[in-house]
Protein backbone atom coordinates (compact mmCIF):
# COMPACT_ATOMS: atom_id res chain seq x y z
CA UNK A 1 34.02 9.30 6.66
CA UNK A 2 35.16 6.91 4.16
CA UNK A 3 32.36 3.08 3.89
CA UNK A 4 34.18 0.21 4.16
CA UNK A 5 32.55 -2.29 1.38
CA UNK A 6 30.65 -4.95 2.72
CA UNK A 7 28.57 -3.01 5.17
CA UNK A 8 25.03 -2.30 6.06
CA UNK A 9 22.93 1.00 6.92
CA UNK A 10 21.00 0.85 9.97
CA UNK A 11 17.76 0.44 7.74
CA UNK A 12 18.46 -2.24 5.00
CA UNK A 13 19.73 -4.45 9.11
CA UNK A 14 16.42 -3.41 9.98
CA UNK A 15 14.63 -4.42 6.93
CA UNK A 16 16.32 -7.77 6.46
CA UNK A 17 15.58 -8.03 10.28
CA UNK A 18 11.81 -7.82 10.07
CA UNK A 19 11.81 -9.81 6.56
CA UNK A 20 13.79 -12.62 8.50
CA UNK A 21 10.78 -12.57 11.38
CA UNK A 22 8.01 -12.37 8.94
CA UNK A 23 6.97 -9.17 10.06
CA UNK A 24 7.03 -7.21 7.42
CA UNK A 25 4.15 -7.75 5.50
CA UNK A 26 1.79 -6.23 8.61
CA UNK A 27 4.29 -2.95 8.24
CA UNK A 28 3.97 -3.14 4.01
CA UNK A 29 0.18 -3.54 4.60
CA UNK A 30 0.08 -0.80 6.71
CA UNK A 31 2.41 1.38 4.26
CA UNK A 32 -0.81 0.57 1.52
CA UNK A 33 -3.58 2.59 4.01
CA UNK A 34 -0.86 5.13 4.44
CA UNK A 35 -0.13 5.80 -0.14
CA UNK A 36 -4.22 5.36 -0.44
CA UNK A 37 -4.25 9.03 -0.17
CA UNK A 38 -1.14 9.78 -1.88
CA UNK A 39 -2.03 7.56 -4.99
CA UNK A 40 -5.57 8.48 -5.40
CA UNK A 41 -5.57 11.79 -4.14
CA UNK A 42 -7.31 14.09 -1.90
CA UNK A 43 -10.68 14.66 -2.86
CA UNK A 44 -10.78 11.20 -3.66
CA UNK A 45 -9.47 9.94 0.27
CA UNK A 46 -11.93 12.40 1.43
CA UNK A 47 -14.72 9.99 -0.15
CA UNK A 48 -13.56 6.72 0.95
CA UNK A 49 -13.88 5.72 4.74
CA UNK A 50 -12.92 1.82 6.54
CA UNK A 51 -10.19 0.97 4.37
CA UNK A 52 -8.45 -1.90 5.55
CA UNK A 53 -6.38 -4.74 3.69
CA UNK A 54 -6.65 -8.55 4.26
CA UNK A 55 -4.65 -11.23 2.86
CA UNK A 56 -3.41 -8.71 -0.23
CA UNK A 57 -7.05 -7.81 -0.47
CA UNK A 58 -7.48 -3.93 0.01
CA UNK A 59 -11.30 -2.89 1.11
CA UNK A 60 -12.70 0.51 0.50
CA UNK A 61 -15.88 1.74 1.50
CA UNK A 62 -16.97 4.67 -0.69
CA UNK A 63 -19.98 7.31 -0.40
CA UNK A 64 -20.20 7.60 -3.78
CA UNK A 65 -21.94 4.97 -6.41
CA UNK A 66 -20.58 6.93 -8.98
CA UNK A 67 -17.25 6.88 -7.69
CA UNK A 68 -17.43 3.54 -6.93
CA UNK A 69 -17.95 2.95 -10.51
CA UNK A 70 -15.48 5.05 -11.77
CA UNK A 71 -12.76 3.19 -9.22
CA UNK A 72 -13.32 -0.20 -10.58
CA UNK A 73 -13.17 0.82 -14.38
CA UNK A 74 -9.42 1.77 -13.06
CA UNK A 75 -8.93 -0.83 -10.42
CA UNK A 76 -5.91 -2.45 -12.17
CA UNK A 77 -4.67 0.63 -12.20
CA UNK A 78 -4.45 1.80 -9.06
CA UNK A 79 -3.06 -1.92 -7.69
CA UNK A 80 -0.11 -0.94 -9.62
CA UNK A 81 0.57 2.45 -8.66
CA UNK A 82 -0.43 1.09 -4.84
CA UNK A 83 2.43 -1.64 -4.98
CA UNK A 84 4.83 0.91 -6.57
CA UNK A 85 4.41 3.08 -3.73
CA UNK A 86 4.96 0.34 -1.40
CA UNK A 87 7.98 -0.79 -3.01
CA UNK A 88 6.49 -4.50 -3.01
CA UNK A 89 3.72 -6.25 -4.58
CA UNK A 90 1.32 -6.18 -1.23
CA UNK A 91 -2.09 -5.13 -2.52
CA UNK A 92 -3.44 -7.93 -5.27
CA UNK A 93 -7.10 -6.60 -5.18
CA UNK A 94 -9.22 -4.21 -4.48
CA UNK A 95 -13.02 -4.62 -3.19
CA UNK A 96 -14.81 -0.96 -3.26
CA UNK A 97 -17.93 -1.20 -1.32
């Protein structure tokens, strides 16, 4: 089946859609909480517990001090490899708590 130029999948309708409405960023905000465990790994995910995102501001409550520490020293980053995952520039900071 031969495209005709000029047309649209079902999901760039559906993205242009929701952009349109303004409700994408709740769906890209939720995409963040999904790559947290993708981008940082396992082990890592297994440490961190109530992460949520507010306003581009991603919170993460760790178990770990040392963790924590280690986290920050790479906050920058993870914000990048985050928003890469995403495909947009959603997360602009990170609090680890």
């Amino acid at each position: 089946m031969r495209r005709r130029t000029g047309t649209q999948s079902i999901a760039e309708i559906i993205k242009e859609s929701l952009k349109q409405q303004k409700l994408n960023k709740g769906l890209l905000e939720n995409r963040a909480l999904h790559y947290w465990s993708a981008v940082l790994g396992e082990p890592i995910a297994k440490a961190t517990h109530n992460i949520y995102i507010r306003n581009g501001i991603l919170y993460v409550e760790l178990t770990s001090s040392v963790l924590r520490n280690e986290l920050v020293m790479f906050k920058d980053r993870i914000i990048s490899r985050l928003n890469q995952a995403i495909g947009e520039p959603i997360v602009r900071d990170i609090v680890f708590r």
